[in-house]
C-alpha atoms as a PDB file:
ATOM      1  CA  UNK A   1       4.280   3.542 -45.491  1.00  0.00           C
ATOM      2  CA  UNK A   2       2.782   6.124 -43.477  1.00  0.00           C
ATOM      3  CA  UNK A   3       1.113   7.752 -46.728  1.00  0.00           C
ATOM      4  CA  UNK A   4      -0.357   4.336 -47.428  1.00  0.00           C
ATOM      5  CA  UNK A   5      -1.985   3.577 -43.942  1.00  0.00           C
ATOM      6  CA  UNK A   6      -3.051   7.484 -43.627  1.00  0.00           C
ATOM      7  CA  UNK A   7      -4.789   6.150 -47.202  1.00  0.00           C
ATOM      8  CA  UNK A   8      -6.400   3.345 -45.507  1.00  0.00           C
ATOM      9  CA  UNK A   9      -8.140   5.096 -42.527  1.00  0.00           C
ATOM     10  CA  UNK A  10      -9.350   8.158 -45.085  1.00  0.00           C
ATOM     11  CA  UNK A  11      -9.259   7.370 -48.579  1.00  0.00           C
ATOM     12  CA  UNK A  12     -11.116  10.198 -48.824  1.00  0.00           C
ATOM     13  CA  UNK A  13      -7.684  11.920 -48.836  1.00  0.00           C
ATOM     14  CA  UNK A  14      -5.904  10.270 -51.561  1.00  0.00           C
ATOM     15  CA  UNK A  15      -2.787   8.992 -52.170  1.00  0.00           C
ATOM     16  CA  UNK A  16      -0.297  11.016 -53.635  1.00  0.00           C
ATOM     17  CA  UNK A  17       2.513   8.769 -54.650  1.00  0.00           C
ATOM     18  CA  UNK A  18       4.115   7.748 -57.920  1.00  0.00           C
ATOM     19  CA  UNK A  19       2.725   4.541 -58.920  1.00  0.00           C
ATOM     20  CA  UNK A  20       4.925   1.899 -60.938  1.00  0.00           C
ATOM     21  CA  UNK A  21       2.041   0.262 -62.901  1.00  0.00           C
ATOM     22  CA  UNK A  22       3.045  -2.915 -64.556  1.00  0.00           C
ATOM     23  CA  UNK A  23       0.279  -4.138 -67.506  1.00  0.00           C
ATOM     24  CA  UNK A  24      -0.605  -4.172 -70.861  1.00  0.00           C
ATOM     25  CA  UNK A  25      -2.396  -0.707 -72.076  1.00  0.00           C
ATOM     26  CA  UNK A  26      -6.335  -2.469 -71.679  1.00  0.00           C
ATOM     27  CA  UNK A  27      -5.352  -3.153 -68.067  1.00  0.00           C
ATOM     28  CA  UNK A  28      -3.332   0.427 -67.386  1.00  0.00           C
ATOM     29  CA  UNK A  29      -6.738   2.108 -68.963  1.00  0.00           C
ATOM     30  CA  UNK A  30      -8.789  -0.211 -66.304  1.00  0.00           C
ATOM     31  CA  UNK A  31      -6.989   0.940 -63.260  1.00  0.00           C
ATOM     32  CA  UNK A  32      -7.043   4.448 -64.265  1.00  0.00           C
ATOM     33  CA  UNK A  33     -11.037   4.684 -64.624  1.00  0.00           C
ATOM     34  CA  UNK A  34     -10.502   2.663 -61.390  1.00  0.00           C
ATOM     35  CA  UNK A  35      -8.652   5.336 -59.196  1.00  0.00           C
ATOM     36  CA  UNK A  36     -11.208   7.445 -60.932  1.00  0.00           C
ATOM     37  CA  UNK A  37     -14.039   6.217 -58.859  1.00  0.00           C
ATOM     38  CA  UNK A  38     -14.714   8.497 -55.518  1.00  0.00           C
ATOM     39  CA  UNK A  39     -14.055   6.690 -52.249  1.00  0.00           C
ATOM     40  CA  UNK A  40     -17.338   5.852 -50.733  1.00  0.00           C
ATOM     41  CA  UNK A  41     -18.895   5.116 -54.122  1.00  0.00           C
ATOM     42  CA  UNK A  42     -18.900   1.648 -56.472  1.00  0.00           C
ATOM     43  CA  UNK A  43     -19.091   1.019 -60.059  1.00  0.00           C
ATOM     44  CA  UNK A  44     -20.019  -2.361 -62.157  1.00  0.00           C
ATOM     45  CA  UNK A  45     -17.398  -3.843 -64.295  1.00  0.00           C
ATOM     46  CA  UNK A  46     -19.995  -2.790 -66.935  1.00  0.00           C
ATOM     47  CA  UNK A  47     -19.477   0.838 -66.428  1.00  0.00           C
ATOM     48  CA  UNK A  48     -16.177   0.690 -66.332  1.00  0.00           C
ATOM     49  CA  UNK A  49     -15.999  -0.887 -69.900  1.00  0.00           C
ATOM     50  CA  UNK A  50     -18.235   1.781 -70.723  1.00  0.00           C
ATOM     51  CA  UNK A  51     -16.125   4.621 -69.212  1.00  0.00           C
ATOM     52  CA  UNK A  52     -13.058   2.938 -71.049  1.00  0.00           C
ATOM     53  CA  UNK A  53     -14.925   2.352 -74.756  1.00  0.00           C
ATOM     54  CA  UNK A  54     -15.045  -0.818 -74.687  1.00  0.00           C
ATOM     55  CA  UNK A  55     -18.846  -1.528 -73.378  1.00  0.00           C
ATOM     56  CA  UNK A  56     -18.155  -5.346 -74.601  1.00  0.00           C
ATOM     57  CA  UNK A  57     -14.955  -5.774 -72.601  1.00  0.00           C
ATOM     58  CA  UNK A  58     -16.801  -6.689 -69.224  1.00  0.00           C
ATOM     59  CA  UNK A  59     -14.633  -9.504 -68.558  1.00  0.00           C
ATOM     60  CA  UNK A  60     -11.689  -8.073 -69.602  1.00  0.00           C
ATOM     61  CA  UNK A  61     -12.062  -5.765 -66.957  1.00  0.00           C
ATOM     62  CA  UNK A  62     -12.732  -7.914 -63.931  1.00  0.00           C
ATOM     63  CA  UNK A  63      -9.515 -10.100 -65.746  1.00  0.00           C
ATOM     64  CA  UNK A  64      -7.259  -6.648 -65.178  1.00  0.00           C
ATOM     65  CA  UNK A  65      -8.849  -5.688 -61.047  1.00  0.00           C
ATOM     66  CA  UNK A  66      -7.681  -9.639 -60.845  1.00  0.00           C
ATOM     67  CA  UNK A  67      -4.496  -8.327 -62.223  1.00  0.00           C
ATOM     68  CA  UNK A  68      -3.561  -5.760 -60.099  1.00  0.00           C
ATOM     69  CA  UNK A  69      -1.114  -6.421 -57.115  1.00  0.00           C
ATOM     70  CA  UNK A  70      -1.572  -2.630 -55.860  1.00  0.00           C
ATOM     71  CA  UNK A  71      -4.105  -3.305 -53.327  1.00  0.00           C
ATOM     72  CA  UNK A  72      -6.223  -0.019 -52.176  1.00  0.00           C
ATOM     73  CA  UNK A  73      -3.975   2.560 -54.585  1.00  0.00           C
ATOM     74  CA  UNK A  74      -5.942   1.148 -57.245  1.00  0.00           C
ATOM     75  CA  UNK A  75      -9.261   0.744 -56.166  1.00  0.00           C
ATOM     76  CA  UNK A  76     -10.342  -2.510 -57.593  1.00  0.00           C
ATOM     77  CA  UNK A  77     -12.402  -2.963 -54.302  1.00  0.00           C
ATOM     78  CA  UNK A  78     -14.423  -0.569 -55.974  1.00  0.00           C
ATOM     79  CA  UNK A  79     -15.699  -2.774 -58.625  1.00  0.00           C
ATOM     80  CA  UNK A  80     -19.173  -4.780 -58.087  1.00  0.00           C
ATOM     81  CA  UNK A  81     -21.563  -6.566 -60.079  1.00  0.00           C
ATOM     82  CA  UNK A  82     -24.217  -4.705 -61.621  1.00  0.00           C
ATOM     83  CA  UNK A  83     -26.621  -6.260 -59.350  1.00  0.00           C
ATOM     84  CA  UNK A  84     -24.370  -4.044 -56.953  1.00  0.00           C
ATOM     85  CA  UNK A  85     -23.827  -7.608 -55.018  1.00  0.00           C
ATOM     86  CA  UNK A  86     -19.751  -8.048 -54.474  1.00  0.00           C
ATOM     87  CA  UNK A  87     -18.034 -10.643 -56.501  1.00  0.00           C
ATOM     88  CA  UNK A  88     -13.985 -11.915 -56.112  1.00  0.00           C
ATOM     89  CA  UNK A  89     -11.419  -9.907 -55.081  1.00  0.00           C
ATOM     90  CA  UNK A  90      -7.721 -10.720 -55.200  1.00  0.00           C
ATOM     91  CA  UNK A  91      -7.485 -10.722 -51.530  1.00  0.00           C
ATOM     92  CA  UNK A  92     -11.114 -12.127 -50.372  1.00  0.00           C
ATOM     93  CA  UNK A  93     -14.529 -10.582 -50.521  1.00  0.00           C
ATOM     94  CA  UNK A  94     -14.560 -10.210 -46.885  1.00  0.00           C
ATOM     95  CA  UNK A  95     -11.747  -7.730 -47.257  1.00  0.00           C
ATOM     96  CA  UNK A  96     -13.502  -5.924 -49.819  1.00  0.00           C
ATOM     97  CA  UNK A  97     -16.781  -5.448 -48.216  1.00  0.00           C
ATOM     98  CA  UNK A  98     -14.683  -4.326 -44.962  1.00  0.00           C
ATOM     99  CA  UNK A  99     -12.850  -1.821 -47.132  1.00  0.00           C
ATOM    100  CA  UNK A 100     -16.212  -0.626 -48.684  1.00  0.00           C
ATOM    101  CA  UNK A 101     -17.822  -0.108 -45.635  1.00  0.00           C
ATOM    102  CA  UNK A 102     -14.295   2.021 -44.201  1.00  0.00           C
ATOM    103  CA  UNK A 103     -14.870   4.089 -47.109  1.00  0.00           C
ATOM    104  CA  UNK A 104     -18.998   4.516 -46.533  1.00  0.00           C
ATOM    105  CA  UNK A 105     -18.406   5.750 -43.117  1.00  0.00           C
END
């Protein structure tokens, strides 16, 4: 627990735990390019379907940061539109822009 809240206040860090990632290979390939992206920085759903091959799958990837239940270890806060406005988030926009901001600092 202590790794995970150390996380929190400098994702900068990293977290260096095992993960037990539950999903189908399209959404295990998402949240890898996901913990991919440097704290303090944001990518579009876009790039990530680039960075994946699949430049067409842009909804299948928001579809897999709505599926993921690991909050923060897989960086799905991350993810923006590519107007760089934020969209949903599994546990509230407000909560993503606060963790976004954390991370600018």
């Amino acid at each position: 627990m202590a790794s995970v809240l150390g996380f929190i206040e400098a994702p900068a860090l990293g977290l260096d735990l095992p993960l037990d990632l539950r999903g189908t290979a399209f959404q295990e390939r998402v949240w890898q390019a996901l913990r991919a992206i440097p704290a303090g920085s944001t990518a579009s759903y876009a790039d990530i379907a680039q960075r994946i091959g699949a430049p067409k799958a842009v909804r299948a990837v928001a579809q897999a940061c709505a599926a993921n239940s690991l909050a923060v270890a897989i960086p799905c806060h991350r993810v923006v539109r590519s107007d760089g406005n934020l969209s949903g988030y599994r546990w509230g926009v407000e909560r993503k822009k606060a963790l976004l901001e954390r991370e600018q600092k």
